[in-house]
PDB file of N, CA and C in Angstrom:
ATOM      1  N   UNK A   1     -21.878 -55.284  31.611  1.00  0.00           N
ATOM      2  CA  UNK A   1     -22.034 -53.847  31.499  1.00  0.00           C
ATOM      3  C   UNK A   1     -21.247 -53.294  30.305  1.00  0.00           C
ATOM      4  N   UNK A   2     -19.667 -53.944  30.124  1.00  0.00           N
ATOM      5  CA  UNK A   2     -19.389 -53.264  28.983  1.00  0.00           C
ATOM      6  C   UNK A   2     -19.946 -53.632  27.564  1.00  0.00           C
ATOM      7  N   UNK A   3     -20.193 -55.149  27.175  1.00  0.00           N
ATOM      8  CA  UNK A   3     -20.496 -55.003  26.297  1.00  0.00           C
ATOM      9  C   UNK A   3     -21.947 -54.537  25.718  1.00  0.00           C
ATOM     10  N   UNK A   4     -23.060 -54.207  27.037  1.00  0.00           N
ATOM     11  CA  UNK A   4     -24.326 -53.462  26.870  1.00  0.00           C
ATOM     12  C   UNK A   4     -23.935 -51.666  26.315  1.00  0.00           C
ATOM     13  N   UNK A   5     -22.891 -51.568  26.651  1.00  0.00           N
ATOM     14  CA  UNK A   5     -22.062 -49.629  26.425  1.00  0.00           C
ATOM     15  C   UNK A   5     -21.602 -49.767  25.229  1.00  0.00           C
ATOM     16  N   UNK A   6     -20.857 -51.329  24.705  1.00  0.00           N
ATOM     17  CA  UNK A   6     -20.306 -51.245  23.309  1.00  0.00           C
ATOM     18  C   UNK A   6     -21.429 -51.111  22.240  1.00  0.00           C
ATOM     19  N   UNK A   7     -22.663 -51.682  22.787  1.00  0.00           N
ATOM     20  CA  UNK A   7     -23.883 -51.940  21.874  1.00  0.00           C
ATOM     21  C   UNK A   7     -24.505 -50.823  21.792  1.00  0.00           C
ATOM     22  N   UNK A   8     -24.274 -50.049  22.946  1.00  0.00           N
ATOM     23  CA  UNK A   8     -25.629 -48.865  22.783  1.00  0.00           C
ATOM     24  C   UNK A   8     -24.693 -47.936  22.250  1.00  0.00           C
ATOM     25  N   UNK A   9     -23.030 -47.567  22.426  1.00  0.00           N
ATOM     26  CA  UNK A   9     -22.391 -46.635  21.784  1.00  0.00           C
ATOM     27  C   UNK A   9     -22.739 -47.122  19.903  1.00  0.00           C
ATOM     28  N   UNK A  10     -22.622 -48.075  19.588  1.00  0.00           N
ATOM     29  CA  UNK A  10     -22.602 -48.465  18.217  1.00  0.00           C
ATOM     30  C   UNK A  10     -24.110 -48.300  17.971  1.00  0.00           C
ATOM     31  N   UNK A  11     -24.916 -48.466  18.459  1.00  0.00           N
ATOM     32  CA  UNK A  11     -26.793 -48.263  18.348  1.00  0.00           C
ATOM     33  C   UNK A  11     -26.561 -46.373  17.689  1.00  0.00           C
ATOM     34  N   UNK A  12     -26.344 -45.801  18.667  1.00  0.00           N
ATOM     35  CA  UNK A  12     -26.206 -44.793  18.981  1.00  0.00           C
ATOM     36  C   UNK A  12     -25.297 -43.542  17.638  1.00  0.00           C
ATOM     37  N   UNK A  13     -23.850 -44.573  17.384  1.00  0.00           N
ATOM     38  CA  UNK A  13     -22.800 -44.103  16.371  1.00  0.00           C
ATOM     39  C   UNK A  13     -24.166 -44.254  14.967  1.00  0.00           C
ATOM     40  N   UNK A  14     -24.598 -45.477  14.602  1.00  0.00           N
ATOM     41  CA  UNK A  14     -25.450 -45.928  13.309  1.00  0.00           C
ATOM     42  C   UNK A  14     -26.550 -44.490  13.262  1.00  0.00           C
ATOM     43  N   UNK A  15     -27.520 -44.396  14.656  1.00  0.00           N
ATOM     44  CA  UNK A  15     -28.358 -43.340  14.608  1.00  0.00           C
ATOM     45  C   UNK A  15     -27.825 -41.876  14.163  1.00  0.00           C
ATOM     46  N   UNK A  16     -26.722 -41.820  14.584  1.00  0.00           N
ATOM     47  CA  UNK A  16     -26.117 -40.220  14.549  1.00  0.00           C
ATOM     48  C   UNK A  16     -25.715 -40.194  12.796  1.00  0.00           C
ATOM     49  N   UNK A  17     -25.077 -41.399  11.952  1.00  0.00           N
ATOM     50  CA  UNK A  17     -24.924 -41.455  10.610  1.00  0.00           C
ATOM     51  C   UNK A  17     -26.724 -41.369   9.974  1.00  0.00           C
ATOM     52  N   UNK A  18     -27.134 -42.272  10.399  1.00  0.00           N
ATOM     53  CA  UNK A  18     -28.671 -42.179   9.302  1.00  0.00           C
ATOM     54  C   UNK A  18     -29.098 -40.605   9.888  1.00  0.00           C
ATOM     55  N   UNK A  19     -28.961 -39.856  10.619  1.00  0.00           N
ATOM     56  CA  UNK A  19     -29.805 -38.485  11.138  1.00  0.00           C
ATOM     57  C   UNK A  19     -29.287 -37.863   9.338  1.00  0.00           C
ATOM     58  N   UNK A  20     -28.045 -38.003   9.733  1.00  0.00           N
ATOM     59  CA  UNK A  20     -27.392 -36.919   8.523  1.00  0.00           C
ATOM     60  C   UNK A  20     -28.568 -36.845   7.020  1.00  0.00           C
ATOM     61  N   UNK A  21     -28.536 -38.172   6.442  1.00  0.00           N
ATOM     62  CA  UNK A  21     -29.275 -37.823   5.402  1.00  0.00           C
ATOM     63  C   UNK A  21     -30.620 -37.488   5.785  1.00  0.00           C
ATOM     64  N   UNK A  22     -31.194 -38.091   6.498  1.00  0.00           N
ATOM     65  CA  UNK A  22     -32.474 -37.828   6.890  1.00  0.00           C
ATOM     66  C   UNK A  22     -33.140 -36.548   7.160  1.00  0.00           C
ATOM     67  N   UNK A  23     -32.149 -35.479   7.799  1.00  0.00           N
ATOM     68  CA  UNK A  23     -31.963 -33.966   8.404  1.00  0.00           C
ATOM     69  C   UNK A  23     -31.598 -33.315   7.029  1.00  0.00           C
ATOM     70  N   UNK A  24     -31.179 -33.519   6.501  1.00  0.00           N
ATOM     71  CA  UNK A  24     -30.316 -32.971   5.391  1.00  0.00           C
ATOM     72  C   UNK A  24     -30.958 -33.040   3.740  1.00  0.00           C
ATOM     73  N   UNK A  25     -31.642 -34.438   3.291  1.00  0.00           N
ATOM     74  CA  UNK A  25     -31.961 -34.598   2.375  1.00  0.00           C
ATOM     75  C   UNK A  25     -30.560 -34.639   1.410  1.00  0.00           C
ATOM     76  N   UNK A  26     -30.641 -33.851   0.027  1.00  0.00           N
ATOM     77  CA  UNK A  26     -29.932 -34.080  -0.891  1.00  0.00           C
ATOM     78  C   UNK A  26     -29.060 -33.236  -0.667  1.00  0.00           C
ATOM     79  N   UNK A  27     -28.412 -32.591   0.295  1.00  0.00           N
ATOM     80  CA  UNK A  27     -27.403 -31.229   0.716  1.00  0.00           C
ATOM     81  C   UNK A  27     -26.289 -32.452   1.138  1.00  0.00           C
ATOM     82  N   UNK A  28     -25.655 -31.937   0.840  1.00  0.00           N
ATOM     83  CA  UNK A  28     -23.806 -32.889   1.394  1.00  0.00           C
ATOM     84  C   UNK A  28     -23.337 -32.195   2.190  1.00  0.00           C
ATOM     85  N   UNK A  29     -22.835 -32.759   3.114  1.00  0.00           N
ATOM     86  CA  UNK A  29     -21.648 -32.176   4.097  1.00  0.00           C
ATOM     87  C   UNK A  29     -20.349 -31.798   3.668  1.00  0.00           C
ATOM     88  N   UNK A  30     -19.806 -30.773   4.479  1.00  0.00           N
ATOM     89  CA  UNK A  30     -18.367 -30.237   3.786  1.00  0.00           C
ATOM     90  C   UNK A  30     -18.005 -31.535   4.017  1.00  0.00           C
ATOM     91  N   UNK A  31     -17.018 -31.461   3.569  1.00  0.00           N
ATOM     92  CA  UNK A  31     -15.491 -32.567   3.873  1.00  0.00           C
ATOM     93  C   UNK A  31     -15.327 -32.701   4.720  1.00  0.00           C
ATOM     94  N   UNK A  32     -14.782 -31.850   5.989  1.00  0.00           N
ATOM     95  CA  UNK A  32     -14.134 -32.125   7.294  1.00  0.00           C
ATOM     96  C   UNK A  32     -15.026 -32.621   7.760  1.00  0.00           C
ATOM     97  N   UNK A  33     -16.337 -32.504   8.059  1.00  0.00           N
ATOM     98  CA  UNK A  33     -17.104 -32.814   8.977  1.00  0.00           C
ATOM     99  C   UNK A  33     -17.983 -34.100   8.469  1.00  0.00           C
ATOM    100  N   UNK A  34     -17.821 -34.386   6.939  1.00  0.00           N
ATOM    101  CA  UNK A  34     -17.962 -35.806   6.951  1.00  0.00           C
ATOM    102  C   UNK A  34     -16.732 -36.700   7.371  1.00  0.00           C
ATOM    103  N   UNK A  35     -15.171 -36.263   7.203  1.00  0.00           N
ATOM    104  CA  UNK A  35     -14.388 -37.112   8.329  1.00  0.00           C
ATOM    105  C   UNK A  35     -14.554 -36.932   9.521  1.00  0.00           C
ATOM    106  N   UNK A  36     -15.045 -36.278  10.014  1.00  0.00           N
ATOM    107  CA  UNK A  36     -15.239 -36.492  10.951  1.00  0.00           C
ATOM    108  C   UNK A  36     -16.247 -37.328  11.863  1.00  0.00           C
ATOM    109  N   UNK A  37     -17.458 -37.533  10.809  1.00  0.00           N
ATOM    110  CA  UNK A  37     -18.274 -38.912  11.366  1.00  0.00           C
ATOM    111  C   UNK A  37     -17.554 -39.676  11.234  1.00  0.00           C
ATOM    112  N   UNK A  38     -16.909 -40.006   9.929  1.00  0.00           N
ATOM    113  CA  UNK A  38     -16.405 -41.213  10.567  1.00  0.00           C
ATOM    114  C   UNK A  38     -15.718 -42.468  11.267  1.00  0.00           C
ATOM    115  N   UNK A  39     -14.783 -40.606  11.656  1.00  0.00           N
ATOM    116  CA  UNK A  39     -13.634 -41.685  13.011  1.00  0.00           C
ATOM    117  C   UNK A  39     -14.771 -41.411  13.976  1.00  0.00           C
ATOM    118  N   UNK A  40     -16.145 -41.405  14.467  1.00  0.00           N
ATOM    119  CA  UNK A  40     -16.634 -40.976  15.503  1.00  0.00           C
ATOM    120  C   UNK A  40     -16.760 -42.233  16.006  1.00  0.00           C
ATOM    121  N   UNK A  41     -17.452 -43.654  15.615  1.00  0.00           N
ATOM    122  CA  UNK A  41     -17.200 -44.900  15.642  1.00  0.00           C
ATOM    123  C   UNK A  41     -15.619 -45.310  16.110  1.00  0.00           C
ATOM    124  N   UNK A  42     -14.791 -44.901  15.806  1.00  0.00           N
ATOM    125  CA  UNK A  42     -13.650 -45.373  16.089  1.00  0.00           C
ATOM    126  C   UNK A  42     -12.929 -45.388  17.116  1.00  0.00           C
ATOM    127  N   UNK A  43     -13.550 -43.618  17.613  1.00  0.00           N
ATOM    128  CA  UNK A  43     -13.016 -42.927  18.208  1.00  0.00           C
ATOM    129  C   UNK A  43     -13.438 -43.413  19.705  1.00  0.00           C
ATOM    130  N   UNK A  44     -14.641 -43.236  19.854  1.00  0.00           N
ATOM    131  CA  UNK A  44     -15.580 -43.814  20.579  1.00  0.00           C
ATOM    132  C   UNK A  44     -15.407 -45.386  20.661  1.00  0.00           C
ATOM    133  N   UNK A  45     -15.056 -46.237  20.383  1.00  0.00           N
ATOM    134  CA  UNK A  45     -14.662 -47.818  20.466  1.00  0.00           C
ATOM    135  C   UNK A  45     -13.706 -48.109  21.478  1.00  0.00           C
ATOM    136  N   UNK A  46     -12.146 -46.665  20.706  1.00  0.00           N
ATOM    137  CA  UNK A  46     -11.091 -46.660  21.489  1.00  0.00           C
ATOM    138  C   UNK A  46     -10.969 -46.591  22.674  1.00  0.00           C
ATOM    139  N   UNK A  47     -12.283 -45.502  23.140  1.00  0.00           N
ATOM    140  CA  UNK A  47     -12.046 -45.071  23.993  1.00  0.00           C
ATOM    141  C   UNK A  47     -12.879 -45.865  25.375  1.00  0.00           C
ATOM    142  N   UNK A  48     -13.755 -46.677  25.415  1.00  0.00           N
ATOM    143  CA  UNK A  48     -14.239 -48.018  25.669  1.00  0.00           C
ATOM    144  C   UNK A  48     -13.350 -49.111  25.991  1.00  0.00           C
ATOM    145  N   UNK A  49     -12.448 -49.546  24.874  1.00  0.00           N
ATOM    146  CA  UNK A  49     -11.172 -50.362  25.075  1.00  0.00           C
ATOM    147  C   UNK A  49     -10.286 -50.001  26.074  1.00  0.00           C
ATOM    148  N   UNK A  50      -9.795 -48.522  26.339  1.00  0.00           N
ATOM    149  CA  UNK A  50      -8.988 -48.133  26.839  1.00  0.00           C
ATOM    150  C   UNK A  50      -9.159 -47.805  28.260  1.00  0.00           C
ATOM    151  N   UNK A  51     -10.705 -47.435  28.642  1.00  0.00           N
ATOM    152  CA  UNK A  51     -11.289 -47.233  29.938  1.00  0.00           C
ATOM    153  C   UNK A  51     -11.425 -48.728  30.425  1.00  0.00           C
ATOM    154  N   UNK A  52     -11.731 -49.597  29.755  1.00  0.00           N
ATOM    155  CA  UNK A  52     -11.627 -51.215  30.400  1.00  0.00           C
ATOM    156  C   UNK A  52     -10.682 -51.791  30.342  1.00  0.00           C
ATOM    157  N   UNK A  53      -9.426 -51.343  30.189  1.00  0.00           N
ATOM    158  CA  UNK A  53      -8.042 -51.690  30.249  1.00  0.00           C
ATOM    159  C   UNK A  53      -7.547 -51.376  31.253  1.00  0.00           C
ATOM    160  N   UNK A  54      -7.097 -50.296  31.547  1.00  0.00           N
ATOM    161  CA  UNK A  54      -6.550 -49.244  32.225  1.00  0.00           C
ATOM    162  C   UNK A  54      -7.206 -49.323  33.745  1.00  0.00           C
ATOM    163  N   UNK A  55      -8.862 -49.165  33.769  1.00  0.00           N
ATOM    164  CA  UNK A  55      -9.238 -48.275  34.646  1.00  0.00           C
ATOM    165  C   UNK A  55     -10.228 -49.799  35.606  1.00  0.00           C
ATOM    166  N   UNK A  56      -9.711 -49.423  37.139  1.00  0.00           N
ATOM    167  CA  UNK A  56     -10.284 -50.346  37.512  1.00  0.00           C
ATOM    168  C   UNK A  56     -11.379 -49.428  39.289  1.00  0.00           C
ATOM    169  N   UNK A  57     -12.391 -49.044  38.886  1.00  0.00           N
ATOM    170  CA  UNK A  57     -13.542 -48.413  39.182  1.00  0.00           C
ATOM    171  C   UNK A  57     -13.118 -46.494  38.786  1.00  0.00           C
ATOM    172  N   UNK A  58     -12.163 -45.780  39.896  1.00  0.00           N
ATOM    173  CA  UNK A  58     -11.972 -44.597  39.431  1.00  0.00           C
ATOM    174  C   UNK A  58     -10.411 -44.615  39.445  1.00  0.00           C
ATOM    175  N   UNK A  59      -9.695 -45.638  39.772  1.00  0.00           N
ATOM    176  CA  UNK A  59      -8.418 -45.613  39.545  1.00  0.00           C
ATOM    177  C   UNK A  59      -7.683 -46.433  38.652  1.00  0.00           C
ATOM    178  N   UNK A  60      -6.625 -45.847  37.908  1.00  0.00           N
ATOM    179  CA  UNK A  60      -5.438 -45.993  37.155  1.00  0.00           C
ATOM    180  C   UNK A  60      -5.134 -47.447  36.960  1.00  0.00           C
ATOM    181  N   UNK A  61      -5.137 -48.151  36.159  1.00  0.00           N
ATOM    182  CA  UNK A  61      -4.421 -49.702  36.696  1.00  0.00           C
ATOM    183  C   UNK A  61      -3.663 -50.209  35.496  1.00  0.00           C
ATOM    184  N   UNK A  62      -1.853 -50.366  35.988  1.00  0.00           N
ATOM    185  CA  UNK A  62      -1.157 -50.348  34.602  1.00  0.00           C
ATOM    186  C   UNK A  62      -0.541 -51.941  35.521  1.00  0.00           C
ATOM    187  N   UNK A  63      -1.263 -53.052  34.510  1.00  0.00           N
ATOM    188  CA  UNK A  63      -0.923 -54.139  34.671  1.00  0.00           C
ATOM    189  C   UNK A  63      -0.472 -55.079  33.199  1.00  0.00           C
ATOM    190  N   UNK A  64      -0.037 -56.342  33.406  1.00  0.00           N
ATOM    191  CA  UNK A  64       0.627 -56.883  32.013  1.00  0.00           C
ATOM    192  C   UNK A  64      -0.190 -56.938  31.051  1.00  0.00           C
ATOM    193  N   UNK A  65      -1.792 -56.577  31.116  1.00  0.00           N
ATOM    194  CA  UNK A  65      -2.012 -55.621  29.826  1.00  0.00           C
ATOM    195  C   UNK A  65      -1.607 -55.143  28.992  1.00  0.00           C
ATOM    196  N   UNK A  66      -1.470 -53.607  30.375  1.00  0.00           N
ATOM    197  CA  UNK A  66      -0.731 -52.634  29.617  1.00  0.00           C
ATOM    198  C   UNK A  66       0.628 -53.169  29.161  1.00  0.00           C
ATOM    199  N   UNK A  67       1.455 -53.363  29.470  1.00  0.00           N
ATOM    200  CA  UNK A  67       2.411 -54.326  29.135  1.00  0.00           C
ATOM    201  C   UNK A  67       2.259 -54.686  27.795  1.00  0.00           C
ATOM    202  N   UNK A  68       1.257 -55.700  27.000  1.00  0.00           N
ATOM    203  CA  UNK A  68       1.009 -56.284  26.668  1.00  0.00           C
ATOM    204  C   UNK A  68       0.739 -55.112  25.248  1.00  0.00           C
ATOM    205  N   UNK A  69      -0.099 -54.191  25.787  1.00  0.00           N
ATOM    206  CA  UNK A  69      -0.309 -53.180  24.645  1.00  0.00           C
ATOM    207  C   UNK A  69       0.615 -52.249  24.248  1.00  0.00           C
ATOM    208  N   UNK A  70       1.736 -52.341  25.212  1.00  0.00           N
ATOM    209  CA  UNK A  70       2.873 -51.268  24.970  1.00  0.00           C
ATOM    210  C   UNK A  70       3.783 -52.135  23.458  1.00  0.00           C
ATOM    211  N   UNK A  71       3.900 -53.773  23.750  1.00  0.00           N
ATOM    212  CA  UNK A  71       4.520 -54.462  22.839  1.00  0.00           C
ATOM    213  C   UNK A  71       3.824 -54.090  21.488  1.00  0.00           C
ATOM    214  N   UNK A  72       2.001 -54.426  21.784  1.00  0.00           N
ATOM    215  CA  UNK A  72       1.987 -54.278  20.442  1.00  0.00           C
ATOM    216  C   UNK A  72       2.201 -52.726  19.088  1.00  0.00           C
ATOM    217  N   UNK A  73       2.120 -51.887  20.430  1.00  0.00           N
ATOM    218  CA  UNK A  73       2.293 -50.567  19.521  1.00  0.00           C
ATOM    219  C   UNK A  73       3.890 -50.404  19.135  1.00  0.00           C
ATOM    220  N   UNK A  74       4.359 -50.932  20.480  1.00  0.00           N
ATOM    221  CA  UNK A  74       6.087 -51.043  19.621  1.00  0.00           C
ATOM    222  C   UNK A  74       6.392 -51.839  18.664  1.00  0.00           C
ATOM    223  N   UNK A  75       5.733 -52.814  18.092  1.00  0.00           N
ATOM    224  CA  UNK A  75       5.657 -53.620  16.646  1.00  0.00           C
ATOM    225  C   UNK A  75       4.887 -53.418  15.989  1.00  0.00           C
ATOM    226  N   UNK A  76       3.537 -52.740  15.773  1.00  0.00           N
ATOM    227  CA  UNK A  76       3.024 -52.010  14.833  1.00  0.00           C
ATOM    228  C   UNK A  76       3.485 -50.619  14.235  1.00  0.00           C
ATOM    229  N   UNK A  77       4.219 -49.896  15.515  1.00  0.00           N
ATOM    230  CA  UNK A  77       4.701 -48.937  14.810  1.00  0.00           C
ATOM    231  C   UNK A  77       5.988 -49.192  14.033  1.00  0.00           C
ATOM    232  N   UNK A  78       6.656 -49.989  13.714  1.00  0.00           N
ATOM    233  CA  UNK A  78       7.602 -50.588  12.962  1.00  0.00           C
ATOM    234  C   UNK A  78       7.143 -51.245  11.699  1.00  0.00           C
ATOM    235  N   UNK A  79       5.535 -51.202  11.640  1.00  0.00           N
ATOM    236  CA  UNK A  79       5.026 -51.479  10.506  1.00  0.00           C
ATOM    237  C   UNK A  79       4.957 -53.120  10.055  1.00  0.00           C
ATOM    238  N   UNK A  80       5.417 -54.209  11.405  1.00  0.00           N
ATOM    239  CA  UNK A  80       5.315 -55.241  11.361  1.00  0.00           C
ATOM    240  C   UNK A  80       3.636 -55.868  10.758  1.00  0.00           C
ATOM    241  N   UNK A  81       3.234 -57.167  10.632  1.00  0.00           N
ATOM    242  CA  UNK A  81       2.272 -57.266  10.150  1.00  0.00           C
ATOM    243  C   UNK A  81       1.319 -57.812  11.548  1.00  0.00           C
ATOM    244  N   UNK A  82       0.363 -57.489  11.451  1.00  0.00           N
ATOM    245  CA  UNK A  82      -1.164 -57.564  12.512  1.00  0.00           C
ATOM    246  C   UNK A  82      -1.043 -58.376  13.954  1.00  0.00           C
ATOM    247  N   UNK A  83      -0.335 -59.889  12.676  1.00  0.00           N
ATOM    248  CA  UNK A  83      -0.722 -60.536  13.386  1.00  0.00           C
ATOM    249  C   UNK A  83       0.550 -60.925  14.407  1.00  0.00           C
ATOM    250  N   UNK A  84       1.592 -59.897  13.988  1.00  0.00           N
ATOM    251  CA  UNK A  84       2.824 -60.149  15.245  1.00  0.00           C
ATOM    252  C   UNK A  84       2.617 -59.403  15.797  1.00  0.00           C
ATOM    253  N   UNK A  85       1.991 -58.158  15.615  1.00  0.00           N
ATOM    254  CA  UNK A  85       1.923 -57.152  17.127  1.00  0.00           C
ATOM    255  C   UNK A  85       0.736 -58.528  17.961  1.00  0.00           C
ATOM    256  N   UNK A  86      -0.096 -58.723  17.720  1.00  0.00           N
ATOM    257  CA  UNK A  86      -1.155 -59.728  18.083  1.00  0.00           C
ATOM    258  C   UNK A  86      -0.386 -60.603  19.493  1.00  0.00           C
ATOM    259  N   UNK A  87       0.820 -61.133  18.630  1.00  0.00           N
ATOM    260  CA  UNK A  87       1.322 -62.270  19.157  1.00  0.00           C
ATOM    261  C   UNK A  87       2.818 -61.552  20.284  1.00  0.00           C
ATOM    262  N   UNK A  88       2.923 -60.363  19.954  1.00  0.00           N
ATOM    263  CA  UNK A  88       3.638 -60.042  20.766  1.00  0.00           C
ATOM    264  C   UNK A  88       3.214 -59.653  22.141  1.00  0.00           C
ATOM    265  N   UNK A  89       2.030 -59.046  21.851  1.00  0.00           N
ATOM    266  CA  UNK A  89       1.219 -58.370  23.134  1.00  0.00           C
ATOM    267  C   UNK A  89       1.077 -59.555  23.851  1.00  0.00           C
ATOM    268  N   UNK A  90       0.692 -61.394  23.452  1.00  0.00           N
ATOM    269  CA  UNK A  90       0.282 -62.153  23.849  1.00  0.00           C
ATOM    270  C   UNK A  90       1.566 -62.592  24.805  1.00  0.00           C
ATOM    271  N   UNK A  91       2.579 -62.642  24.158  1.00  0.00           N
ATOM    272  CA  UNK A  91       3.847 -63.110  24.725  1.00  0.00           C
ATOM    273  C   UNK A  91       4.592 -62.255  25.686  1.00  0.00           C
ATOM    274  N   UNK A  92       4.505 -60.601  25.535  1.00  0.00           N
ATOM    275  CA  UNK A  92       4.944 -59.774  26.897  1.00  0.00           C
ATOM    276  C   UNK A  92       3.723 -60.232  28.067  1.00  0.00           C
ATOM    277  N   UNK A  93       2.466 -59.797  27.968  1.00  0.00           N
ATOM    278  CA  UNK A  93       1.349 -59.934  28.838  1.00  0.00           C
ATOM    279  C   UNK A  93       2.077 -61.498  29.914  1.00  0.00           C
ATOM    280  N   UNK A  94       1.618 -62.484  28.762  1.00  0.00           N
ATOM    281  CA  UNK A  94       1.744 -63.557  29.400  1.00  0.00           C
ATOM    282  C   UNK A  94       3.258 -63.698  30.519  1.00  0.00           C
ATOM    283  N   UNK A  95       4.078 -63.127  29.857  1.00  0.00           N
ATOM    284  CA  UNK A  95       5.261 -63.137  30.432  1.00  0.00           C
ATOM    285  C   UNK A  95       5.726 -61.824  31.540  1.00  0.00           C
ATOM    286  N   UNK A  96       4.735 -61.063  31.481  1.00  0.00           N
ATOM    287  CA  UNK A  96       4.827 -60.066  32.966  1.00  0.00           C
ATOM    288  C   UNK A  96       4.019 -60.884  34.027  1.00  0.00           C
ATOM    289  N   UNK A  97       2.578 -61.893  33.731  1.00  0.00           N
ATOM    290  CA  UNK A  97       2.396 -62.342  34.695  1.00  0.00           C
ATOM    291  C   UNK A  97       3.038 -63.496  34.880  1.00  0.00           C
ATOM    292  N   UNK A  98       3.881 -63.912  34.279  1.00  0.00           N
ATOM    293  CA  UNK A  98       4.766 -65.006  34.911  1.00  0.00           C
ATOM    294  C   UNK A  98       5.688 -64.211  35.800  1.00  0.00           C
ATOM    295  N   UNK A  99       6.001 -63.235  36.057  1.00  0.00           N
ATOM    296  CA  UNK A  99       6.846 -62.730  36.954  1.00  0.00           C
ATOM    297  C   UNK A  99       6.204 -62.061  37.921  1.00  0.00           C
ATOM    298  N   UNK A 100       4.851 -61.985  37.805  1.00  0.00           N
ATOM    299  CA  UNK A 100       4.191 -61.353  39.077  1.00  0.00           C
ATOM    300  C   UNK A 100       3.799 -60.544  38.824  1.00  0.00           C
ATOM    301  N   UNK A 101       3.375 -60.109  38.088  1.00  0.00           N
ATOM    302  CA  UNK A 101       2.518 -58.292  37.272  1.00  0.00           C
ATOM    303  C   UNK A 101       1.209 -59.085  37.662  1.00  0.00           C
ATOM    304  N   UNK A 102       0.283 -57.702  38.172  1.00  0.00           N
ATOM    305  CA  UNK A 102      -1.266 -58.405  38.696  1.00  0.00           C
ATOM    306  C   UNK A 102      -2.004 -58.545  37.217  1.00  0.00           C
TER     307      UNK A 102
END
């Protein structure tokens, strides 16, 4: 199911970019609202990731995941490189369920 939602949100993100020229012809969009297509993809990805993380049918679920994602934002936001937030998330996660985190 999710990755049929990742496909049709991205089906869906591509359609909403080609409308623009198509609707529009040779007229340009202001500025803001061409940034704004295009965190719409992004935005929309995140928010996919974060509902299949977190959420387990209509309730809340903060397990060594989350854990796992708390490491990596605390080493990305330090500006470390990719692939240690990567490896950090791997190493808290793994290591909350060694102690019993569901």
């Amino acid at each position: 199911m999710t990755w049929a939602a990742v496909a049709a949100t991205a089906a869906g993100t591509y359609l909403m970019k080609a409308a623009g020229p198509v609707f529009l012809g040779g007229r340009t969009l202001p500025r803001r609202l061409q940034d704004a297509f295009v965190l719409v993809a992004v935005a929309l990805l995140a928010a996919l990731v974060a509902v299949s993380t977190f959420a387990s049918g209509r309730h809340l679920v903060l397990d060594a995941r989350a854990a796992g994602i708390a490491a990596a934002a605390v080493v990305a936001a330090r500006r470390a490189p990719f692939a240690l937030a990567i490896l950090a998330a791997a190493v808290v996660a793994a290591g909350a369920r060694l102690l019993g985190a569901p």
